[in-house]
Protein backbone atom coordinates (compact mmCIF):
# COMPACT_ATOMS: atom_id res chain seq x y z
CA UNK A 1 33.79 -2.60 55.01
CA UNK A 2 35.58 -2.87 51.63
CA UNK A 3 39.16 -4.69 51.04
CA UNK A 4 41.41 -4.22 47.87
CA UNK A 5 44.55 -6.07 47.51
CA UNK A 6 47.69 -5.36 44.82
CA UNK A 7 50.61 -7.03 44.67
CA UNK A 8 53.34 -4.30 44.19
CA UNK A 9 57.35 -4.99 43.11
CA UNK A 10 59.52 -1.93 43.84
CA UNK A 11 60.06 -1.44 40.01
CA UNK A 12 56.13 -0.21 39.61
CA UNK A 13 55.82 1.12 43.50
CA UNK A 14 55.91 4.81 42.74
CA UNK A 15 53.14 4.16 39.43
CA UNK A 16 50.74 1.62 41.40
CA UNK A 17 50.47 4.08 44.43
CA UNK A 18 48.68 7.40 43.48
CA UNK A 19 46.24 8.44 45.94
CA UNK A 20 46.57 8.73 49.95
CA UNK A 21 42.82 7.82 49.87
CA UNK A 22 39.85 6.67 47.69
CA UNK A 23 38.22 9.61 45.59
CA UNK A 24 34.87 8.92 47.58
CA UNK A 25 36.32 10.45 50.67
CA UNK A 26 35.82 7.31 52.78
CA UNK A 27 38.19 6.57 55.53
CA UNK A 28 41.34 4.40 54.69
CA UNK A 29 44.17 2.25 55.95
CA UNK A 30 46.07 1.18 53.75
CA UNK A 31 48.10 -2.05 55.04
CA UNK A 32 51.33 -3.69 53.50
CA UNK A 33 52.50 -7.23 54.19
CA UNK A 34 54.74 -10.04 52.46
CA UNK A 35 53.23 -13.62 51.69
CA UNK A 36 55.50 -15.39 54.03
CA UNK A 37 55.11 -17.09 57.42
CA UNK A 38 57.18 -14.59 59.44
CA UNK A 39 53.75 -12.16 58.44
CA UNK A 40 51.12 -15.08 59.72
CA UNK A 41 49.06 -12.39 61.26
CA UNK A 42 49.25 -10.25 58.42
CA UNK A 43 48.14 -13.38 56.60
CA UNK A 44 45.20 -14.79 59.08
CA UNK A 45 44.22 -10.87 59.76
CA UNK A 46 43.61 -9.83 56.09
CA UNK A 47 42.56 -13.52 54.53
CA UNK A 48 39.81 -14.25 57.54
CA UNK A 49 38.21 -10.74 57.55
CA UNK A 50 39.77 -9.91 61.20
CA UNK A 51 40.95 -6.29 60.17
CA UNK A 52 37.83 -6.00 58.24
CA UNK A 53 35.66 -6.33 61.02
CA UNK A 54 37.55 -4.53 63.80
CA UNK A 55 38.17 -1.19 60.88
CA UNK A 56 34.46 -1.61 60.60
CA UNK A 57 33.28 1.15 58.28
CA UNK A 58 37.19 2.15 57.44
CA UNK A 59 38.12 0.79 53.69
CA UNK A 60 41.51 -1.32 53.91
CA UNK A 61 43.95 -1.65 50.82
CA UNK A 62 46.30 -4.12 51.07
CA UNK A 63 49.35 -4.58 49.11
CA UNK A 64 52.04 -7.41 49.58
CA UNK A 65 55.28 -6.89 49.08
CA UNK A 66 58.66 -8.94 48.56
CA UNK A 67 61.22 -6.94 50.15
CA UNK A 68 61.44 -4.14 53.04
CA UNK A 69 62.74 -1.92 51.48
CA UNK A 70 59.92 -1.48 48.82
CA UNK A 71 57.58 -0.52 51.74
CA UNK A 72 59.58 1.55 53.38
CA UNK A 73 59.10 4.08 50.42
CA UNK A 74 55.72 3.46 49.90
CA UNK A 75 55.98 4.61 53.46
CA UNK A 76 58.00 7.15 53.46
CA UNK A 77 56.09 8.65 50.80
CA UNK A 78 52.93 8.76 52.23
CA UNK A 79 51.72 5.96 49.51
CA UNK A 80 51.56 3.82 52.46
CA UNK A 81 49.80 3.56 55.93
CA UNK A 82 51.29 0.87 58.14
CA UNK A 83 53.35 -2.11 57.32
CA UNK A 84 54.44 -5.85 58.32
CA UNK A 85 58.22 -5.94 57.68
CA UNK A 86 61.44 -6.76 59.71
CA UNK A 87 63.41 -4.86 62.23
CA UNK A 88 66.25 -3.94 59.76
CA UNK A 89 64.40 -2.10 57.32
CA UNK A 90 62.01 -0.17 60.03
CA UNK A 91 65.56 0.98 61.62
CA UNK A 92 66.72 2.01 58.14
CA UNK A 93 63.19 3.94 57.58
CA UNK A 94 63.25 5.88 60.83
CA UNK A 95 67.13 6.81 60.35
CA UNK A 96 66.16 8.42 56.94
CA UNK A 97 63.63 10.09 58.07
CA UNK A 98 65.97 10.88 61.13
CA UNK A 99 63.26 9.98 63.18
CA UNK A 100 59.98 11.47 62.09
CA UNK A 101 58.40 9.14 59.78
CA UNK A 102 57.50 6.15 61.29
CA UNK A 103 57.16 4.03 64.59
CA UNK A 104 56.44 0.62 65.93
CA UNK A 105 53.52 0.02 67.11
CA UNK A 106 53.45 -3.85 68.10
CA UNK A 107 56.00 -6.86 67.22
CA UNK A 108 54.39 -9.76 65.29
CA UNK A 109 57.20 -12.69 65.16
CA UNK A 110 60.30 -13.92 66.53
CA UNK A 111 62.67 -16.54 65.70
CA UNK A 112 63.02 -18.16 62.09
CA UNK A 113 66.32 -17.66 61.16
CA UNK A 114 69.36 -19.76 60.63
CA UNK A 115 72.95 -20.46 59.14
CA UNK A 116 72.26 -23.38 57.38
CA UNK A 117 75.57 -24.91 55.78
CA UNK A 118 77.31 -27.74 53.87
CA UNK A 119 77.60 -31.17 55.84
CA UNK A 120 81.27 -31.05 55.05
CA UNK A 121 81.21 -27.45 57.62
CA UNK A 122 81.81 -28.04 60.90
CA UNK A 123 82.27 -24.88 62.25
CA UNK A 124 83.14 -21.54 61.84
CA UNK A 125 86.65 -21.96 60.43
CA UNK A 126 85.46 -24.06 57.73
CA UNK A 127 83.65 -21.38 56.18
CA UNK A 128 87.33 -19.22 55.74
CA UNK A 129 87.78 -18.55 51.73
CA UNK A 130 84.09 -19.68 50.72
CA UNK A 131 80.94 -17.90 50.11
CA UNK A 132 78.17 -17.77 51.92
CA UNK A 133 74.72 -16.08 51.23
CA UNK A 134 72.31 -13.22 52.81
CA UNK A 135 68.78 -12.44 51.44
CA UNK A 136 69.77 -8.22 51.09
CA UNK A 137 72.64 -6.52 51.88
CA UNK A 138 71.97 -4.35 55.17
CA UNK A 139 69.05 -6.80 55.81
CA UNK A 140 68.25 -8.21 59.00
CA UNK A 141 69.64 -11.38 57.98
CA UNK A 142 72.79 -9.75 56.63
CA UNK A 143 73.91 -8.06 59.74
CA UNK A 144 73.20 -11.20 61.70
CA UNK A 145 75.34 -13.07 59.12
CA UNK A 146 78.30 -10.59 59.32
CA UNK A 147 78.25 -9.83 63.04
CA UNK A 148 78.20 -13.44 63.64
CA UNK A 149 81.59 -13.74 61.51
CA UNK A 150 83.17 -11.36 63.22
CA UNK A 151 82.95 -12.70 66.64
CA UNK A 152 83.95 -15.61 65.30
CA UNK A 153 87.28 -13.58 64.49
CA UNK A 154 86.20 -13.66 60.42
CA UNK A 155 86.32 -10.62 58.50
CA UNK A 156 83.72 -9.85 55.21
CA UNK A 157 83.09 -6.63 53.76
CA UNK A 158 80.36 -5.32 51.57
CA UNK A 159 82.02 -6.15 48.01
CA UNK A 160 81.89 -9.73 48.79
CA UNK A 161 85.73 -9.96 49.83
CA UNK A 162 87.45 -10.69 53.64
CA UNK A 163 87.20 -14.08 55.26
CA UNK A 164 84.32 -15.44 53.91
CA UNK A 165 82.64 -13.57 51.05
CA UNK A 166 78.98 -12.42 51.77
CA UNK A 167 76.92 -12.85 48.59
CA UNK A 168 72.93 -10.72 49.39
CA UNK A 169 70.93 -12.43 46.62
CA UNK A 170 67.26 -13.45 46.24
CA UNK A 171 67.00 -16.61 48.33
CA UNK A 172 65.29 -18.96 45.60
CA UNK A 173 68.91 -17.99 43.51
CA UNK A 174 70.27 -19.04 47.72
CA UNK A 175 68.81 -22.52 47.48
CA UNK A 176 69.33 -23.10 43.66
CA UNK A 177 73.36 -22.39 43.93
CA UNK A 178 73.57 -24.19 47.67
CA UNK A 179 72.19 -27.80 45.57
CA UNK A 180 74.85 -26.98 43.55
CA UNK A 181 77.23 -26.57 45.47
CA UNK A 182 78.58 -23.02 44.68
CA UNK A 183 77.51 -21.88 48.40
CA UNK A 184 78.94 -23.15 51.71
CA UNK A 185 75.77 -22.09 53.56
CA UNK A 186 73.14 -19.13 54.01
CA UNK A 187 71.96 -16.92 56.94
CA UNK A 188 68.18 -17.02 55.91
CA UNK A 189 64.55 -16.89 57.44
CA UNK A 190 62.05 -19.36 57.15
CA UNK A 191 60.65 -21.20 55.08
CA UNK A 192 64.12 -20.98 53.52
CA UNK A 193 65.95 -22.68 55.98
CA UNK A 194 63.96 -25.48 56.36
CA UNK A 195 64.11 -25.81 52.22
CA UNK A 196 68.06 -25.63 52.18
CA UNK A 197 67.60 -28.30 54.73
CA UNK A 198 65.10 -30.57 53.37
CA UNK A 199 65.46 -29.70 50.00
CA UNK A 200 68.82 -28.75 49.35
CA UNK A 201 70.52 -31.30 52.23
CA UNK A 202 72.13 -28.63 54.53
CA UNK A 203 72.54 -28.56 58.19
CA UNK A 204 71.69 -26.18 60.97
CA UNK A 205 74.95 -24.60 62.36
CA UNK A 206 73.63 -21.40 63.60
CA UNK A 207 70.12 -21.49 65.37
CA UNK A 208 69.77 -17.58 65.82
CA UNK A 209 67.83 -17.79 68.81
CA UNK A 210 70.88 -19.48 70.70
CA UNK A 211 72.24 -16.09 70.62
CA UNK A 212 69.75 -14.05 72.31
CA UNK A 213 68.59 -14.16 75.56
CA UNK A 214 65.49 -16.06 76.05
CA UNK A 215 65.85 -17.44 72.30
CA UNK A 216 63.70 -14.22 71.67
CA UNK A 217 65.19 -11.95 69.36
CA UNK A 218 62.80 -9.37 66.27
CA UNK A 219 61.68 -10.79 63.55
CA UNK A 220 58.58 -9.04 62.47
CA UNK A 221 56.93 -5.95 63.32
CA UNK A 222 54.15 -3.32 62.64
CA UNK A 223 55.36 0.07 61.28
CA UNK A 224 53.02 2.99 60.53
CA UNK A 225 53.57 6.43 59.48
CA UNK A 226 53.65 8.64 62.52
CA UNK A 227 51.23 11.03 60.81
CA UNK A 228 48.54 8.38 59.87
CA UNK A 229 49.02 7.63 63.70
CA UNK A 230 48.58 11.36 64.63
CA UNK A 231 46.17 11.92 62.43
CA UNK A 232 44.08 8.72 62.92
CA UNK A 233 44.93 6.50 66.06
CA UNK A 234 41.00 5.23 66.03
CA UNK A 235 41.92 3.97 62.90
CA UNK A 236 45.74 2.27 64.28
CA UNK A 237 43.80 1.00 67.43
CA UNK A 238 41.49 -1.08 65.38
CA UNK A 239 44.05 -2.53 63.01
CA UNK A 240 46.13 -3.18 66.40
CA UNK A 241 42.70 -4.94 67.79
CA UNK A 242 42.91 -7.30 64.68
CA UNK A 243 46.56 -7.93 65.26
CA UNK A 244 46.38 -8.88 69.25
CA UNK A 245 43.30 -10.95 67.62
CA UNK A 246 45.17 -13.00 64.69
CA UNK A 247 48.19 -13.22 66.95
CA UNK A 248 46.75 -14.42 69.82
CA UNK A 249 44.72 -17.37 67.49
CA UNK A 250 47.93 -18.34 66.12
CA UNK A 251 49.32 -18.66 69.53
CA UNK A 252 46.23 -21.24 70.63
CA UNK A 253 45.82 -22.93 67.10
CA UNK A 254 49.21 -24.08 66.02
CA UNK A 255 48.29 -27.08 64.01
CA UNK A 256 45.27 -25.13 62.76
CA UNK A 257 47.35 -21.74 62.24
CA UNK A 258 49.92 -23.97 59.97
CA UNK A 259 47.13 -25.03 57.40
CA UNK A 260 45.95 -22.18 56.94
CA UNK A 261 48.44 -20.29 56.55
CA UNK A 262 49.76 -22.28 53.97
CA UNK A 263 46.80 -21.87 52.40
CA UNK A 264 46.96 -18.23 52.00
CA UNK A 265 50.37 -18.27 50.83
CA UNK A 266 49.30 -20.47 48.15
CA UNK A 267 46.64 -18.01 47.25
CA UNK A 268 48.84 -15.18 47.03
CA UNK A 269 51.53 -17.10 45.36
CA UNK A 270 49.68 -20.02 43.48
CA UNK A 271 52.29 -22.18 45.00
CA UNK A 272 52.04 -23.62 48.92
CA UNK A 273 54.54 -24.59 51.07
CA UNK A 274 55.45 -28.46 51.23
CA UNK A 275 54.26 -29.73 54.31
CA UNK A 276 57.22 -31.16 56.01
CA UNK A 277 58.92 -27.71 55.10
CA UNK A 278 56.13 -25.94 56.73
CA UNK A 279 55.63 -28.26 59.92
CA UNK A 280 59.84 -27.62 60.17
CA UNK A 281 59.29 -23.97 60.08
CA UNK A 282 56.47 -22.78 61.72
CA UNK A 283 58.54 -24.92 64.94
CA UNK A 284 60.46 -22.41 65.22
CA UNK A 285 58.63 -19.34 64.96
CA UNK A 286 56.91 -17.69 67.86
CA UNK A 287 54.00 -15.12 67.83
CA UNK A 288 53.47 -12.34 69.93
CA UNK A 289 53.02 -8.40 70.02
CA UNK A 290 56.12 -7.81 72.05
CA UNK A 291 58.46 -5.85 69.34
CA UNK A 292 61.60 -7.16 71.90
CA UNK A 293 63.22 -3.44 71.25
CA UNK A 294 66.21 -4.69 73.44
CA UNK A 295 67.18 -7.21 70.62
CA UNK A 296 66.54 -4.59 67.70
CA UNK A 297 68.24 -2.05 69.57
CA UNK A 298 71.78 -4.51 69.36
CA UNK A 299 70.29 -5.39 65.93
CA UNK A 300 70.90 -1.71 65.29
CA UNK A 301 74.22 -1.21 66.89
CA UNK A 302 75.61 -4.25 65.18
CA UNK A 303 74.90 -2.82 61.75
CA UNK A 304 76.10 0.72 62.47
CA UNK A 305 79.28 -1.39 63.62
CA UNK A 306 79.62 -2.87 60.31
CA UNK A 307 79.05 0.54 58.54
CA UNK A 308 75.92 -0.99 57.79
CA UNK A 309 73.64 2.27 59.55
CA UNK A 310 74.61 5.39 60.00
CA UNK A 311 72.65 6.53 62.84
CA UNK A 312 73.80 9.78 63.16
CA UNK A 313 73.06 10.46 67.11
CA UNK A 314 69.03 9.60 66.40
CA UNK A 315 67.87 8.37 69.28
CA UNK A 316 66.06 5.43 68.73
CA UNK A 317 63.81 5.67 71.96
CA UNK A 318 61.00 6.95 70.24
CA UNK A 319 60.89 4.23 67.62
CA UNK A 320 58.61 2.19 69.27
CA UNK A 321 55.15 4.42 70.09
CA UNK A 322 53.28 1.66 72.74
CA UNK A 323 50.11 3.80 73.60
CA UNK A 324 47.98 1.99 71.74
CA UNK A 325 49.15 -1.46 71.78
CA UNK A 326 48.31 -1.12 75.87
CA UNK A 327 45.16 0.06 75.20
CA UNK A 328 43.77 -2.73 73.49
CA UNK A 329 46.52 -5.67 74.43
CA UNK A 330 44.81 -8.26 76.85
């Protein structure tokens, strides 16, 4: 069993990704992730040799990514196999494709996100004439953001104006303009949170998972192109065996599972995690192969209610394929 691993940006995507397989003929999956926490069994899967050893004699290629959107065309043009990313961009990807390309095959993480504001904001009317940032615009964290403004009776709009003015940016630019106080708060995932917290001396006034039932609500999830999983669902059941495998460690070895993760991320990145940010946000993470389709299905209508999505009557009912998953889920 071989592994490869390339770090791809969107600008060099369609030049780094040239063959559907290696020249040798050998079978391949080839598996994107990001290096962040919400991917921890990307991370522990790939980094401890789990996928390795449940692909057996199947070659995996990894490739981490920094945005879902990136991976969704490596996806979407066959460049890709399967994919860690979050519920938004998988919705996007399957509307495009108006429902051919890809499906869900397991969840991987819930939880992590947060508005994290000022200590001057005390609530929602505070925010009226200030800015406050998302990591993407039509992003998972975005529509949260927005929908959660307007039941709170506050308009935005996509050129930054309304209410409060929604500014998508990159969330290191989040955290560097919220010390400076040229940001009245962020919607953002972890570890970003906890840094606008610890590091940038915000406050929590959205926990996401207060509005969801259950606190449960998508984070992460597997994607992979339906014809990879037509063509080869021995090869989707293993990687699914390594992912019910790294999930279900992280669920008994928390303490463990926060080490060394870190540690991954620090050899993907060169840079790890602060501990006290890390302890902070792993808390509020949960693992688990459960995509929770009830949450990304009013994760879906929320953005096509923003004119976020345009879902043009596709059905999302066939999203989520879980044939395999129960084979080989405990």
């Amino acid at each position: 069993m071989q592994l490869s691993r390339r770090r791809v940006s969107a600008a060099l995507l369609s030049g780094l990704f040239i063959a559907a397989c290696g020249g040798s003929g050998e079978p391949v999956l080839r598996l994107g992730y990001f290096p962040n926490i919400t991917h921890a069994a990307a991370l522990v899967g790939v980094e401890d040799g789990i996928f390795a050893r449940q692909l057996g004699a199947t070659k995996l290629e990894t490739f981490t990514f920094n945005a879902g959107p990136a991976a969704i065309e490596a996806l979407l043009s066959g460049s890709l196999d399967a994919s860690y990313l979050g519920p938004n961009p998988a919705i996007n990807g399957y509307v495009k494709s108006r429902g051919e390309a890809v499906r869900i095959v397991a969840g991987a993480t819930s939880g992590g996100a947060f508005l994290i504001v000022a200590p001057e904001i005390t609530g929602a009317a505070d925010l009226r004439g200030k800015q406050v940032a998302s990591p993407q615009l039509g992003g998972t964290q975005d529509v949260a953001l927005r929908s959660w403004l307007a039941a709170q009776g506050l308009t935005s709009d996509t050129a930054g104006g309304g209410d409060v003015s929604v500014v998508p940016q990159e969330n290191a630019q989040t955290l560097e303009r919220f010390r400076e106080g040229k940001l009245a708060g962020a919607w953002v995932p972890e570890p970003w949170a906890s840094r606008l917290v610890l590091e940038g001396g915000g406050k929590v006034l959205v926990d996401e998972r207060d509005l969801w039932p259950g606190g449960q609500y998508t984070t992460t999830v597997l994607l992979v192109r339906r014809e990879f999983l037509q063509q080869h669902p021995d090869r989707v059941e293993a990687l699914l065996r390594g992912h019910v495998e790294a999930t279900t460690w992280l669920q008994k070895n928390p303490e463990q599972a926060r080490t060394r993760v870190n540690a991954v991320i620090e050899k993907l990145t060169g840079k790890p995690i602060g501990a006290p940010v890390m302890d902070r946000a792993f808390a509020s993470l949960s693992f688990g192969t459960d995509p929770q389709m009830t949450a990304l299905a009013k994760a879906a209508a929320d953005a096509q209610r923003l004119g976020l999505l345009k879902l043009g009557g596709i059905d999302l009912a066939q999203l989520y394929d879980p044939t395999l998953l129960k084979k080989v889920a405990p």
